[in-house]
PDB file of N, CA and C in Angstrom:
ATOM      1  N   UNK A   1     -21.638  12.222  -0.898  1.00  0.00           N
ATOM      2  CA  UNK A   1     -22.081  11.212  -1.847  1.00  0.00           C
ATOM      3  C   UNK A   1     -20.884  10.332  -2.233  1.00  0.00           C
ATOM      4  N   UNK A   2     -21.053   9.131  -2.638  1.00  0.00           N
ATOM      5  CA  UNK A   2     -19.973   8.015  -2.640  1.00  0.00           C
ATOM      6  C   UNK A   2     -19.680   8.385  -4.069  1.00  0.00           C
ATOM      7  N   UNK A   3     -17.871   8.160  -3.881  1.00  0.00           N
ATOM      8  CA  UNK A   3     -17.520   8.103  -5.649  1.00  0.00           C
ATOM      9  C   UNK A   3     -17.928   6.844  -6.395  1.00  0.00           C
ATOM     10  N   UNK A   4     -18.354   7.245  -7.441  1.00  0.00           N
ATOM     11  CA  UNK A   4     -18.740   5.866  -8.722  1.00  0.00           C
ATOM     12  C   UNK A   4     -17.575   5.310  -8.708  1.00  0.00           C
ATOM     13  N   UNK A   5     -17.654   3.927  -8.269  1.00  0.00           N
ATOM     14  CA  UNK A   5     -16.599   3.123  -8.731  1.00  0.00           C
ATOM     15  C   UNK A   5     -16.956   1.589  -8.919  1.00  0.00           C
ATOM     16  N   UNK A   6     -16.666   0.556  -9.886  1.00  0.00           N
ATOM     17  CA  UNK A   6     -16.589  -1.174 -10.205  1.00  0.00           C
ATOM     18  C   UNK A   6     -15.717  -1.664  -9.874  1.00  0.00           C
ATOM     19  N   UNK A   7     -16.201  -2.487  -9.870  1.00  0.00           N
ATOM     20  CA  UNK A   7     -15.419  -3.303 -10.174  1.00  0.00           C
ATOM     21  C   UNK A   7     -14.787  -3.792 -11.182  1.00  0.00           C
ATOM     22  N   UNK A   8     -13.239  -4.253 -11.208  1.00  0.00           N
ATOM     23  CA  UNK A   8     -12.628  -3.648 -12.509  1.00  0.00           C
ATOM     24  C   UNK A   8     -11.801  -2.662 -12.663  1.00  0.00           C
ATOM     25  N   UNK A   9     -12.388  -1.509 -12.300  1.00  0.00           N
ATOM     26  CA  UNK A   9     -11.793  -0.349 -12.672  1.00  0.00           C
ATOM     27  C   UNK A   9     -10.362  -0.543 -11.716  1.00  0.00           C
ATOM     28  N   UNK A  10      -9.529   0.412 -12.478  1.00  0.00           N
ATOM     29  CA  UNK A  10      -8.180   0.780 -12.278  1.00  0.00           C
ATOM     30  C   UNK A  10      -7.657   1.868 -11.559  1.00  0.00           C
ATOM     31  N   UNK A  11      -7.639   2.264 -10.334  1.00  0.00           N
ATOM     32  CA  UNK A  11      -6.999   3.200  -9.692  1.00  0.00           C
ATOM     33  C   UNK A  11      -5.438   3.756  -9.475  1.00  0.00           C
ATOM     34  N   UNK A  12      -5.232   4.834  -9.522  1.00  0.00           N
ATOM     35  CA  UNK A  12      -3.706   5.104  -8.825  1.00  0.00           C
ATOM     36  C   UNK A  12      -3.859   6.030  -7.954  1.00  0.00           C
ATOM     37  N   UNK A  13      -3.426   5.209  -6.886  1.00  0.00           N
ATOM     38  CA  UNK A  13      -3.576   5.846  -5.212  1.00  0.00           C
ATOM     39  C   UNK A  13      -2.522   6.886  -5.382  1.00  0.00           C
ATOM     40  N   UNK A  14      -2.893   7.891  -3.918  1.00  0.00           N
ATOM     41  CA  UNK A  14      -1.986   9.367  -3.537  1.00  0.00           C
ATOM     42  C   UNK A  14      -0.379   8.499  -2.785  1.00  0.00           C
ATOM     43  N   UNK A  15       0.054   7.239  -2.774  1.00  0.00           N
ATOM     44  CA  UNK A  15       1.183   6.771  -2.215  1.00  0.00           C
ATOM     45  C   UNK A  15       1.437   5.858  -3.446  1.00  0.00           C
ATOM     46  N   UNK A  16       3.069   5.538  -3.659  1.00  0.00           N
ATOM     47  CA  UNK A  16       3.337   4.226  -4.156  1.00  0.00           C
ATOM     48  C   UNK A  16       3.021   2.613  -3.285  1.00  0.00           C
ATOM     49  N   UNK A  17       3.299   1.850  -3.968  1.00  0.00           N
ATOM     50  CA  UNK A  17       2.956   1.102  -3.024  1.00  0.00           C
ATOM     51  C   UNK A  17       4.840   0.586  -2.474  1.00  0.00           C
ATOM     52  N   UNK A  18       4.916  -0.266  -1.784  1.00  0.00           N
ATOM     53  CA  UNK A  18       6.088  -0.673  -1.261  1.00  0.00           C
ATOM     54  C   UNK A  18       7.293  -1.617  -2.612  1.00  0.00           C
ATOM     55  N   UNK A  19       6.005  -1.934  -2.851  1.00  0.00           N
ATOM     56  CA  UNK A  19       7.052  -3.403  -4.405  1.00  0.00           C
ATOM     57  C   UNK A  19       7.419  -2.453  -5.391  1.00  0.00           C
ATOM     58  N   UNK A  20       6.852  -1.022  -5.551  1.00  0.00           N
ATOM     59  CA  UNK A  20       6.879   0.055  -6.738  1.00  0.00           C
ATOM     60  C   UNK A  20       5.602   0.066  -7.367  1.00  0.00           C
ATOM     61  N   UNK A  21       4.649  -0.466  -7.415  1.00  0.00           N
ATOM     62  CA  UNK A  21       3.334  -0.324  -8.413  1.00  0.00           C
ATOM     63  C   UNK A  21       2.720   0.849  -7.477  1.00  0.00           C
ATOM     64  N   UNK A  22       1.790   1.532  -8.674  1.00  0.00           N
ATOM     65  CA  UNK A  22       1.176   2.448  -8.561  1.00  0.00           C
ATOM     66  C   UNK A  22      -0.493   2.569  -8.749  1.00  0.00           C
ATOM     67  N   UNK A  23      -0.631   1.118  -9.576  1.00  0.00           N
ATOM     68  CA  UNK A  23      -1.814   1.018 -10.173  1.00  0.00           C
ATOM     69  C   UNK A  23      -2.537   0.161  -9.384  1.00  0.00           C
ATOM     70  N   UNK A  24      -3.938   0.073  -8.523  1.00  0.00           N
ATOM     71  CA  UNK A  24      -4.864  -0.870  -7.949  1.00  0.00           C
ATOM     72  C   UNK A  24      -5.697  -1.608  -8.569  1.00  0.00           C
ATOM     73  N   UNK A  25      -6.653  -2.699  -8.526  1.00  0.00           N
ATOM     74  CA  UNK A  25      -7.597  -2.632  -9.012  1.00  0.00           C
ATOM     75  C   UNK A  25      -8.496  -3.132  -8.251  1.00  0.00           C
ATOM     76  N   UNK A  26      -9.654  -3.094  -8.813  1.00  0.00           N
ATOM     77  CA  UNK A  26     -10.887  -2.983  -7.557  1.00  0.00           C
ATOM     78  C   UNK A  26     -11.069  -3.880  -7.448  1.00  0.00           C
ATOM     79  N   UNK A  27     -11.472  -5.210  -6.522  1.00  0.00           N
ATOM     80  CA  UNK A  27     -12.034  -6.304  -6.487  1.00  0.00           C
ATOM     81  C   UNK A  27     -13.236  -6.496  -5.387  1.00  0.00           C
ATOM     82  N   UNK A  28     -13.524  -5.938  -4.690  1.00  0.00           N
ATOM     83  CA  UNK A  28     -14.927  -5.583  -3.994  1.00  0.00           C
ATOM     84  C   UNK A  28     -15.570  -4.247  -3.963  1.00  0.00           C
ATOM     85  N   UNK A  29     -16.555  -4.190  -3.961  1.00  0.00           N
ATOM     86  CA  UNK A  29     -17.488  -2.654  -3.937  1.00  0.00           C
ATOM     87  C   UNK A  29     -18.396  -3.138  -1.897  1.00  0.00           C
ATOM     88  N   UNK A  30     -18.272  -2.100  -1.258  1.00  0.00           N
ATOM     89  CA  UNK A  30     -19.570  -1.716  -0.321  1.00  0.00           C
ATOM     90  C   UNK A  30     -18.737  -1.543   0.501  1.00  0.00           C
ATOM     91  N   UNK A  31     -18.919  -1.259   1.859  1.00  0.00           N
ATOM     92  CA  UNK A  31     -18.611  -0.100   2.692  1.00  0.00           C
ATOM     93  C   UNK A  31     -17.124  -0.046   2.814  1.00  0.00           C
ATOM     94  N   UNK A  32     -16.874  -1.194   2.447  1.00  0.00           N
ATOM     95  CA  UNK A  32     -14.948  -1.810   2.283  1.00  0.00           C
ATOM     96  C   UNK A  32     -14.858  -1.915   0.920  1.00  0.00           C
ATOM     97  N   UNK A  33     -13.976  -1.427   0.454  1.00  0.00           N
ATOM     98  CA  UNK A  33     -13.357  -1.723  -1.026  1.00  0.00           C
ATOM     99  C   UNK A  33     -12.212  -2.579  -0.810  1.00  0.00           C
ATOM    100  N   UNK A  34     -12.256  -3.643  -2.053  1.00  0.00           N
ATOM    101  CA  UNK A  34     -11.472  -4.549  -1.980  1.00  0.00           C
ATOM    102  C   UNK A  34     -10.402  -3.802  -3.021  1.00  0.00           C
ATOM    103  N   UNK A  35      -8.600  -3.582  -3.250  1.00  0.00           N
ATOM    104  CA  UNK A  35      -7.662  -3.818  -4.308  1.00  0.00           C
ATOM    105  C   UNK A  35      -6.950  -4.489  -4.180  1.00  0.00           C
ATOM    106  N   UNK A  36      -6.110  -4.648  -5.457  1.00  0.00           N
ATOM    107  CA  UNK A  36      -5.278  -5.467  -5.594  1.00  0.00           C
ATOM    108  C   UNK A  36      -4.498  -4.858  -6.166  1.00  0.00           C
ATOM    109  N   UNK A  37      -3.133  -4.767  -5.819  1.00  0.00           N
ATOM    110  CA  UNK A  37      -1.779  -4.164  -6.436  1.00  0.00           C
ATOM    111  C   UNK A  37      -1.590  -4.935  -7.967  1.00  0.00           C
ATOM    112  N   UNK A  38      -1.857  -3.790  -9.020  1.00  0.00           N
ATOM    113  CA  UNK A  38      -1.543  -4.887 -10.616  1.00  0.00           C
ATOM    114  C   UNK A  38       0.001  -4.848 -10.654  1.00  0.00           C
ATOM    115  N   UNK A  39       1.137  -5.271  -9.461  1.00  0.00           N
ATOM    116  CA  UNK A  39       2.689  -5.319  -9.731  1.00  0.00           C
ATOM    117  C   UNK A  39       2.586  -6.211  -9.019  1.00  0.00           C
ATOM    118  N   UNK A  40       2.437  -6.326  -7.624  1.00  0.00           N
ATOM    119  CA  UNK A  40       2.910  -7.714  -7.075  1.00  0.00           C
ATOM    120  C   UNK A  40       1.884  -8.435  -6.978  1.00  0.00           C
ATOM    121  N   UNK A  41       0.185  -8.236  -6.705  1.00  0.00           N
ATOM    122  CA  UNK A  41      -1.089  -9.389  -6.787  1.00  0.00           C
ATOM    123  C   UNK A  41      -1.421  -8.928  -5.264  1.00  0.00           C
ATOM    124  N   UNK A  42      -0.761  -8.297  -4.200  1.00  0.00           N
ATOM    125  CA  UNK A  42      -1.118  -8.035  -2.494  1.00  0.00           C
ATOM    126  C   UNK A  42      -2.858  -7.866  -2.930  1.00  0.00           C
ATOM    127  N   UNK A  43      -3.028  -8.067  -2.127  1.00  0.00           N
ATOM    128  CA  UNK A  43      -4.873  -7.500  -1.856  1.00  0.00           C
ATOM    129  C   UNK A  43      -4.912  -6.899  -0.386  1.00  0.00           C
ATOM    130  N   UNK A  44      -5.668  -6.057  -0.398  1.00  0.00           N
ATOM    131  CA  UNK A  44      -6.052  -5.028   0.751  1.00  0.00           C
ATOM    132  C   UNK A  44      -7.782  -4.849   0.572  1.00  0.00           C
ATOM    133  N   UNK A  45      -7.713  -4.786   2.297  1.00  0.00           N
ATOM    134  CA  UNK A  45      -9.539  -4.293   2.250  1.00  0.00           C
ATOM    135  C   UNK A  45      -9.304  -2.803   3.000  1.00  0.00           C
ATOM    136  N   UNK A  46     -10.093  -2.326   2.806  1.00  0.00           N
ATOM    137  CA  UNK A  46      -9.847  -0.623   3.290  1.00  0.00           C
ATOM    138  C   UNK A  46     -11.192  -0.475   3.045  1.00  0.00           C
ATOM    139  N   UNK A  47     -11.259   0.328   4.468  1.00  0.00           N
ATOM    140  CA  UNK A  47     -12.813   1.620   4.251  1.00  0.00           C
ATOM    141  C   UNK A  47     -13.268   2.410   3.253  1.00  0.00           C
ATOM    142  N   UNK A  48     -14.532   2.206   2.687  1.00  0.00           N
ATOM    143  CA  UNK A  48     -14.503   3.228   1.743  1.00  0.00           C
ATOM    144  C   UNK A  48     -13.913   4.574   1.671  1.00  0.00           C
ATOM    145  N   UNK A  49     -14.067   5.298   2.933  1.00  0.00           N
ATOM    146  CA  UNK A  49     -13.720   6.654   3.182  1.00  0.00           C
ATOM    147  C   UNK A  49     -11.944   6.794   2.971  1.00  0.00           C
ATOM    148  N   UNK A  50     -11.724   5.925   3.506  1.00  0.00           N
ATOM    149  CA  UNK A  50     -10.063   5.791   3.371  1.00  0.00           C
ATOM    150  C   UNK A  50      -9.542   5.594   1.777  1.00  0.00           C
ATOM    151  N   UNK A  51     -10.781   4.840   1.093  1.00  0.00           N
ATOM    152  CA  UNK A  51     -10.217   4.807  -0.266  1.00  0.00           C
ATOM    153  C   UNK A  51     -10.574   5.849  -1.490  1.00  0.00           C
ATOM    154  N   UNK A  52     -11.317   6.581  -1.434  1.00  0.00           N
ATOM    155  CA  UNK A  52     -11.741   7.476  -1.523  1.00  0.00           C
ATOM    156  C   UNK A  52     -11.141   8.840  -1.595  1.00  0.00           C
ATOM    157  N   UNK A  53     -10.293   9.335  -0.429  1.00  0.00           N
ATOM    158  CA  UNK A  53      -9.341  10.069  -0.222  1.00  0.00           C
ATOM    159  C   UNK A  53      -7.808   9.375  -0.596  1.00  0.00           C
ATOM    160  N   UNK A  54      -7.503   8.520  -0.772  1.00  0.00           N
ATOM    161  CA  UNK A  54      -6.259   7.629  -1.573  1.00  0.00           C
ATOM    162  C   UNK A  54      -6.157   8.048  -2.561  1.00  0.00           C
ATOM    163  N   UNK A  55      -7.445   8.139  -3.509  1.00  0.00           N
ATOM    164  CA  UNK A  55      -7.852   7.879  -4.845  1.00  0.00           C
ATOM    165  C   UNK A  55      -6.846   9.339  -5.679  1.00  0.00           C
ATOM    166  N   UNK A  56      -5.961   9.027  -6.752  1.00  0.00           N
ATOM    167  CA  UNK A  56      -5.323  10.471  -7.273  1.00  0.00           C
ATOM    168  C   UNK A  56      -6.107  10.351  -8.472  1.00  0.00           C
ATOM    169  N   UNK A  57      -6.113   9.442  -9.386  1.00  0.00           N
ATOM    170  CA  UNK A  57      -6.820   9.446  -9.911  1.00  0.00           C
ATOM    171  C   UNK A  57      -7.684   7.590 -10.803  1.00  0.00           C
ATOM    172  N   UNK A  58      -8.627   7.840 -11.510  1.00  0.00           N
ATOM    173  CA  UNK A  58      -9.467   6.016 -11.957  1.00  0.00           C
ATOM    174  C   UNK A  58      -8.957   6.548 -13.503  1.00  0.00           C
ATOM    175  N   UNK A  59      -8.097   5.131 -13.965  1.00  0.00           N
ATOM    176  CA  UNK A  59      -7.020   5.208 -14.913  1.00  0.00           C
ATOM    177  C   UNK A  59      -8.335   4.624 -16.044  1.00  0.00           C
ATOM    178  N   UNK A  60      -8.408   5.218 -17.511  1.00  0.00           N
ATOM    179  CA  UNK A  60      -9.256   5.023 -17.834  1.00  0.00           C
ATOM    180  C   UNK A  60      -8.279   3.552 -18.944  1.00  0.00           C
ATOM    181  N   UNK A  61      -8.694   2.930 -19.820  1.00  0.00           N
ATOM    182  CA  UNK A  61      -8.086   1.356 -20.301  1.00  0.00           C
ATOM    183  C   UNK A  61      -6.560   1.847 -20.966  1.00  0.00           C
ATOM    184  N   UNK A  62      -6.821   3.190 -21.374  1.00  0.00           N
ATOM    185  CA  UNK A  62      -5.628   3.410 -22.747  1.00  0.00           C
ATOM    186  C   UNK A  62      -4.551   3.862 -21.435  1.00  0.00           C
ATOM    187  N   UNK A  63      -4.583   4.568 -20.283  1.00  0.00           N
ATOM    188  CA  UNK A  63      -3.756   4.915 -19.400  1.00  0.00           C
ATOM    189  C   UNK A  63      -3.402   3.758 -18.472  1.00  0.00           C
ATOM    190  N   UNK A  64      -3.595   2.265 -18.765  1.00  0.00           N
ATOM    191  CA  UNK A  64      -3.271   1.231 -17.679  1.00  0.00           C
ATOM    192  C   UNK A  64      -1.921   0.903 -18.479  1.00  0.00           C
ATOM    193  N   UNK A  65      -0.776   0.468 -17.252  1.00  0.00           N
ATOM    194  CA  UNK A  65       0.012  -0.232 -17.952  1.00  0.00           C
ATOM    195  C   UNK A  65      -0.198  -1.470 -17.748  1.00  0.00           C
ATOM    196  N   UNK A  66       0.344  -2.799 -18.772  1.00  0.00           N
ATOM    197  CA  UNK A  66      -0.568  -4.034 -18.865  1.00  0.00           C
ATOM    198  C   UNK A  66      -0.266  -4.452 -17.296  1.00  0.00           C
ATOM    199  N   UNK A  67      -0.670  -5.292 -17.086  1.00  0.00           N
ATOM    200  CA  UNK A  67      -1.315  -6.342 -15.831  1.00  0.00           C
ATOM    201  C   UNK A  67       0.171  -7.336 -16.278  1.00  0.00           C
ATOM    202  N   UNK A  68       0.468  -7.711 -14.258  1.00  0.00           N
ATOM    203  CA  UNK A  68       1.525  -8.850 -14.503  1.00  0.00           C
ATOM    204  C   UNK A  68       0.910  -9.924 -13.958  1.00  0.00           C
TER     205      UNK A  68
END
């Protein structure tokens, strides 16, 4: 069964990313999930399945650090 996820919501993937951010955020839902790195702005499309298993954990508002 697919994990619940929006758009919106805030992820921190099982890798850093390369610039140092840790935090994603979602910008497409369906068989590809769209993120976007909230440190440098990169966007990535990835398989659901691939994002899914990334996923460490969906940062709930009080655990985001602000947006650059």
């Amino acid at each position: 069964m697919p994990m619940k996820l929006a758009i919106g919501d805030v992820v921190r993937l099982r890798k850093q990313h390369p610039c140092g951010g840790w935090e994603w955020e979602i910008t497409r839902i369906g068989a590809d999930i769209g993120l976007r790195c909230r440190t440098c702005g990169r966007r990535v499309l990835l398989p659901r399945s691939q994002v899914e298993k990334r996923i460490k954990a969906v940062l709930s508002p009080e655990q985001r650090s602000p947006a650059r």
